[in-house]
N, C-alpha and C. Protein backbone atom coordinates (compact mmCIF):
# COMPACT_ATOMS: atom_id res chain seq x y z
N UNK A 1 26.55 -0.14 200.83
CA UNK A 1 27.52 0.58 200.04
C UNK A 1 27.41 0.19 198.56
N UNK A 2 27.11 -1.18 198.59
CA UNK A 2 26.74 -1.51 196.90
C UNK A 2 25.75 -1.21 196.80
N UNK A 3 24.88 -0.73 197.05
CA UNK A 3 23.61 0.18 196.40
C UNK A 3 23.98 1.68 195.88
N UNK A 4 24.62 2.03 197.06
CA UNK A 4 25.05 3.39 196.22
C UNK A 4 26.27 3.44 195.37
N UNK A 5 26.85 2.95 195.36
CA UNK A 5 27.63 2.90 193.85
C UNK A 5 27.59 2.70 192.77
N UNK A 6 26.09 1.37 192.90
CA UNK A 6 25.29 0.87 191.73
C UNK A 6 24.33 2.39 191.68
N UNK A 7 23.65 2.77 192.47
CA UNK A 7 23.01 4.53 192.18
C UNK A 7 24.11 5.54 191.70
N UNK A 8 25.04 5.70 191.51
CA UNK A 8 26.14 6.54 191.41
C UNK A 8 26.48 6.18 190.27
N UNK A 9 26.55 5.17 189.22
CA UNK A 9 26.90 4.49 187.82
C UNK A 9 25.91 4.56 187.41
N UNK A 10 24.69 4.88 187.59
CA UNK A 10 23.64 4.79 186.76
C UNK A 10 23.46 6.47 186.38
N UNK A 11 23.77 7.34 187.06
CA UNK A 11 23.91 8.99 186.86
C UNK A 11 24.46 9.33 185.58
N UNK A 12 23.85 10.30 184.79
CA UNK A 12 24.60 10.68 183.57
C UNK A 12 24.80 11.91 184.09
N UNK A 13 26.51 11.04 184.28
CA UNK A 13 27.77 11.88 184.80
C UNK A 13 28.96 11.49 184.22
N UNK A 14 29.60 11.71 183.15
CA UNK A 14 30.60 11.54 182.26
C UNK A 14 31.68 11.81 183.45
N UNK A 15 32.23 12.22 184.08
CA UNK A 15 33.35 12.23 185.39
C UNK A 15 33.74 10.42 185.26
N UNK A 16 35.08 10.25 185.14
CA UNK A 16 35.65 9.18 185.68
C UNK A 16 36.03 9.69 187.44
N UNK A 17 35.84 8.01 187.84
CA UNK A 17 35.78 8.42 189.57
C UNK A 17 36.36 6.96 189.80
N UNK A 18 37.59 7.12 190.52
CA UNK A 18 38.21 5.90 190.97
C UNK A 18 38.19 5.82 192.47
N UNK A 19 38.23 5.01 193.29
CA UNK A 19 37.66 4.52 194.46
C UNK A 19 38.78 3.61 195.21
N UNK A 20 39.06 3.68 196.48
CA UNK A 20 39.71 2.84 197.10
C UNK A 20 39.18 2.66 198.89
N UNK A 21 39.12 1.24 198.91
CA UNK A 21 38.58 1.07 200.30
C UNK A 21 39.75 1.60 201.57
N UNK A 22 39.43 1.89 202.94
CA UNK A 22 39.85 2.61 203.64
C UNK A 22 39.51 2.06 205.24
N UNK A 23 39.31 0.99 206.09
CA UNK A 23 38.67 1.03 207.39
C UNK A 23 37.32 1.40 206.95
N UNK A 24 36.69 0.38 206.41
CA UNK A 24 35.24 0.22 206.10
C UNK A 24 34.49 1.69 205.70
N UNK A 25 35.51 2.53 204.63
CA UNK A 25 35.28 3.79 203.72
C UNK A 25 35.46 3.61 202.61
N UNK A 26 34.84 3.98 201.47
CA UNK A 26 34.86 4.46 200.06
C UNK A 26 35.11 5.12 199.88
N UNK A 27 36.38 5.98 199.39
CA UNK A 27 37.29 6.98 199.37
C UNK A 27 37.19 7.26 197.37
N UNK A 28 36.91 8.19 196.92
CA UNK A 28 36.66 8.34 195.45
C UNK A 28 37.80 9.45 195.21
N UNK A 29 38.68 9.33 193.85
CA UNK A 29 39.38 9.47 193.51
C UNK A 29 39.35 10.44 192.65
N UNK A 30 40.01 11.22 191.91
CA UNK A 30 39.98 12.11 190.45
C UNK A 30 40.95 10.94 189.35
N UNK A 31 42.09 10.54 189.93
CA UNK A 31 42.71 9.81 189.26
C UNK A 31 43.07 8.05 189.63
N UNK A 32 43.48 7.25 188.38
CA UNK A 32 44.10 6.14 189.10
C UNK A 32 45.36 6.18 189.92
N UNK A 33 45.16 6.70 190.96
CA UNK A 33 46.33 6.50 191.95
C UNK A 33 46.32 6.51 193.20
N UNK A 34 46.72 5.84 193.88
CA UNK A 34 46.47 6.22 195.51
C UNK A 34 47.52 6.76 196.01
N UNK A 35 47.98 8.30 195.38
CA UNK A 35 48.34 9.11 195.85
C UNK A 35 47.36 10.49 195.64
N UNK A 36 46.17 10.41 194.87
CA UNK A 36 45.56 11.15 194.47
C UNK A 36 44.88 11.14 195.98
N UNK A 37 44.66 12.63 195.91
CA UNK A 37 43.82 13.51 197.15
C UNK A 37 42.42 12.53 197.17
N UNK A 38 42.19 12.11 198.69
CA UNK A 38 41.05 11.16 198.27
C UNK A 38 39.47 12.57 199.01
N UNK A 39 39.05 12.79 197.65
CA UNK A 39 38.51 14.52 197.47
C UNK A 39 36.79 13.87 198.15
N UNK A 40 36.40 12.69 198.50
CA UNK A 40 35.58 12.24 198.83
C UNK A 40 35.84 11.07 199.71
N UNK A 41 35.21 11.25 200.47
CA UNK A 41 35.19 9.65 201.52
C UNK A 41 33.39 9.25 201.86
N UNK A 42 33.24 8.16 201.49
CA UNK A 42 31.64 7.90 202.22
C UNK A 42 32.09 7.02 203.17
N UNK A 43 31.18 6.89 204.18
CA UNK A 43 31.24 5.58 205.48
C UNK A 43 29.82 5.60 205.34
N UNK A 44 29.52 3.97 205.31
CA UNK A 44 27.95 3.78 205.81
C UNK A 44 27.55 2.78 206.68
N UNK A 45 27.32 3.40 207.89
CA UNK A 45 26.84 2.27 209.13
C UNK A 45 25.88 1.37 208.52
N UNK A 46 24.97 1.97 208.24
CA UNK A 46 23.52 1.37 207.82
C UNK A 46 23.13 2.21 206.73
N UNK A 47 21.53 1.55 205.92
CA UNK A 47 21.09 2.12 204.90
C UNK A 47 20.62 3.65 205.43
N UNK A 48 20.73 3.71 206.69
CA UNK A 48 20.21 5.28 207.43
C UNK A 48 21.29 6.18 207.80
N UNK A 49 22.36 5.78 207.89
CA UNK A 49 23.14 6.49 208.79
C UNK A 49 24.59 6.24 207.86
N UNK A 50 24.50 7.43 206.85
CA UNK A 50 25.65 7.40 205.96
C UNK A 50 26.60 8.49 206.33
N UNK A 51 27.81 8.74 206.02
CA UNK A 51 28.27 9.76 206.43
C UNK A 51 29.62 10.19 204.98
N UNK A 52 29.18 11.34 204.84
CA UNK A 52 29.90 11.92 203.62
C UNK A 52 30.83 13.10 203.70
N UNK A 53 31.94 13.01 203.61
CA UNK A 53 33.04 14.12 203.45
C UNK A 53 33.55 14.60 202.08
N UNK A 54 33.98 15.59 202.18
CA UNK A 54 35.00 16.34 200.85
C UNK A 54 35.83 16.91 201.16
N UNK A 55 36.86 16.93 200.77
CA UNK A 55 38.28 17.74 200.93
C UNK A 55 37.90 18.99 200.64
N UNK A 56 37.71 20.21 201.25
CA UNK A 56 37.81 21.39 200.83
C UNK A 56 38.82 22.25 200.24
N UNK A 57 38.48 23.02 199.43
CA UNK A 57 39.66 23.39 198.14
C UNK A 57 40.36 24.52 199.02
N UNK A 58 41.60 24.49 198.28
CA UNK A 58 42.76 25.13 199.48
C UNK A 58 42.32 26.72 199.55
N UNK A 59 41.90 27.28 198.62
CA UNK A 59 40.93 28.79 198.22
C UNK A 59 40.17 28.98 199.79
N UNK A 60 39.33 27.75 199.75
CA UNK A 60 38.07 27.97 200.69
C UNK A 60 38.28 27.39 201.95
N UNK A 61 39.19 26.82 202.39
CA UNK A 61 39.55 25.94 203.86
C UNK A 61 40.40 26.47 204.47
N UNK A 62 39.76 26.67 205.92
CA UNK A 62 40.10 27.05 207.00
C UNK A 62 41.33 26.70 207.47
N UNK A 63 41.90 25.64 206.90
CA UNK A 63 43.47 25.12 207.42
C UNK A 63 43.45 24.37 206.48
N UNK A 64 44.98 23.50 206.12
CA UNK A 64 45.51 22.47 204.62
C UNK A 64 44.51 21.04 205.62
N UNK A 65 44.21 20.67 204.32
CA UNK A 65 43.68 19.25 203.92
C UNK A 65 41.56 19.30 205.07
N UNK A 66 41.78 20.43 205.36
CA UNK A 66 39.71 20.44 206.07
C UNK A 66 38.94 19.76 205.09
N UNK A 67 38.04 19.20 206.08
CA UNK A 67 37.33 18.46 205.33
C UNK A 67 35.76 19.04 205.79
N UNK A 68 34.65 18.54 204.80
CA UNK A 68 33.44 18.79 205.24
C UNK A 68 32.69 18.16 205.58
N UNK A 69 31.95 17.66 206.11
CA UNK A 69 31.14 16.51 206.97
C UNK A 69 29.88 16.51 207.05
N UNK A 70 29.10 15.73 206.24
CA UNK A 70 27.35 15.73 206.74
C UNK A 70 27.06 14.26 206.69
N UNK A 71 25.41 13.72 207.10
CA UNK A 71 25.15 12.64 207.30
C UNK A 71 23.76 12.57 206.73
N UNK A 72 23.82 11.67 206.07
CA UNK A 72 22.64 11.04 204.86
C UNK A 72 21.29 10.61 206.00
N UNK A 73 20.31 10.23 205.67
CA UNK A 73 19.76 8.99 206.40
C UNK A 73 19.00 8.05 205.43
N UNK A 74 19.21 8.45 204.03
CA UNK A 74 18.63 7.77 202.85
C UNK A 74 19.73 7.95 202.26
N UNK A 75 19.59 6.56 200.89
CA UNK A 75 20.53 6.47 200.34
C UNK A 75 20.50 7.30 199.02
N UNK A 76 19.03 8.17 198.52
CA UNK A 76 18.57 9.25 197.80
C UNK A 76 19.30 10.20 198.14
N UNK A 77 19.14 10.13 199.16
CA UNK A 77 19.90 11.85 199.82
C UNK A 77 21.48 11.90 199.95
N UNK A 78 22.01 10.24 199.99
CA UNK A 78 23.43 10.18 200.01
C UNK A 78 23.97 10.42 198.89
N UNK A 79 23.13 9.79 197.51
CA UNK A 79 23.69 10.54 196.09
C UNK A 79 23.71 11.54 196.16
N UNK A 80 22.47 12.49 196.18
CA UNK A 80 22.66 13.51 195.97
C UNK A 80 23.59 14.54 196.51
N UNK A 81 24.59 14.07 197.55
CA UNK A 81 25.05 14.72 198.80
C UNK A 81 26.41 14.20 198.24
N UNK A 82 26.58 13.16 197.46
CA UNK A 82 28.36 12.68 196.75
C UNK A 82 28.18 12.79 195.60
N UNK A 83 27.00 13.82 194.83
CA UNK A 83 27.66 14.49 193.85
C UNK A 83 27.63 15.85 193.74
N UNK A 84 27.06 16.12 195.20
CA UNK A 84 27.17 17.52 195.64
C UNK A 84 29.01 17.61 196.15
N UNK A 85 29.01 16.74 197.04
CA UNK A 85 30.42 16.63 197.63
C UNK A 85 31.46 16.39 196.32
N UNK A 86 31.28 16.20 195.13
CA UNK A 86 32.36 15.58 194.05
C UNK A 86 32.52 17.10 193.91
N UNK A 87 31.29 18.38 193.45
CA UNK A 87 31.55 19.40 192.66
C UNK A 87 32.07 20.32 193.48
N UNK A 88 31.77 20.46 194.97
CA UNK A 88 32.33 21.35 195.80
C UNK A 88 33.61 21.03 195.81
N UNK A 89 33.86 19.68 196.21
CA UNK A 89 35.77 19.50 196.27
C UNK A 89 36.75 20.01 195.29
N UNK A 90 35.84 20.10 194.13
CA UNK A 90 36.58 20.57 192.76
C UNK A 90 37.63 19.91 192.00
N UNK A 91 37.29 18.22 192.39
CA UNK A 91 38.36 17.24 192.33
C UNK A 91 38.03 16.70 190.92
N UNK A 92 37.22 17.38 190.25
CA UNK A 92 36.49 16.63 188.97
C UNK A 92 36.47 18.05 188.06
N UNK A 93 37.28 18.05 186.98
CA UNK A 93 36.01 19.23 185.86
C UNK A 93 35.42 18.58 184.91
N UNK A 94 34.60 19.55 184.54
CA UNK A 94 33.55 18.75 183.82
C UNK A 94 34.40 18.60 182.65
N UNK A 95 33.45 18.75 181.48
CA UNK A 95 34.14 18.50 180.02
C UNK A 95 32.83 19.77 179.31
């Protein structure tokens, strides 16, 4: 999990992203608060077997609070997949 967060800070991605642990999850934030919608969750068994969610936006989800679910098996593919998951949730605008 500290690899990809250290990969995730190195991205030129101006987005502030606040984070709170969860039952061995990384839950990423829009704001400082832990009442803020947690619009991302990662879990990672192993460096193979990551697993990434997003809150789906109330527009596009099938019922309140759905979430979306896929699974990494690199930690390349897990960035790219939690900053795919940051822009779909819509929990971030840009600037």
């Amino acid at each position: 999990m500290l690899d990809l967060i250290a990969r995730l800070r190195a991205l030129p991605d101006d987005r502030q992203v606040w984070g709170l642990t969860s039952h061995e999850r990384l839950c990423l934030l829009a704001t400082d608060s832990s009442a803020s919608p947690w619009y991302v969750i990662v879990a990672a068994l192993d460096s193979q077997n990551i697993f990434i969610e997003y809150l789906v936006p109330g527009d596009s989800a099938p019922w309140p609070n759905a979430y979306m679910r896929g699974e990494a098996r690199s930690h390349d593919d897990a960035v790219r997949m939690i900053v795919t998951a940051m822009n779909e949730s819509r929990g971030w605008t840009r600037a």
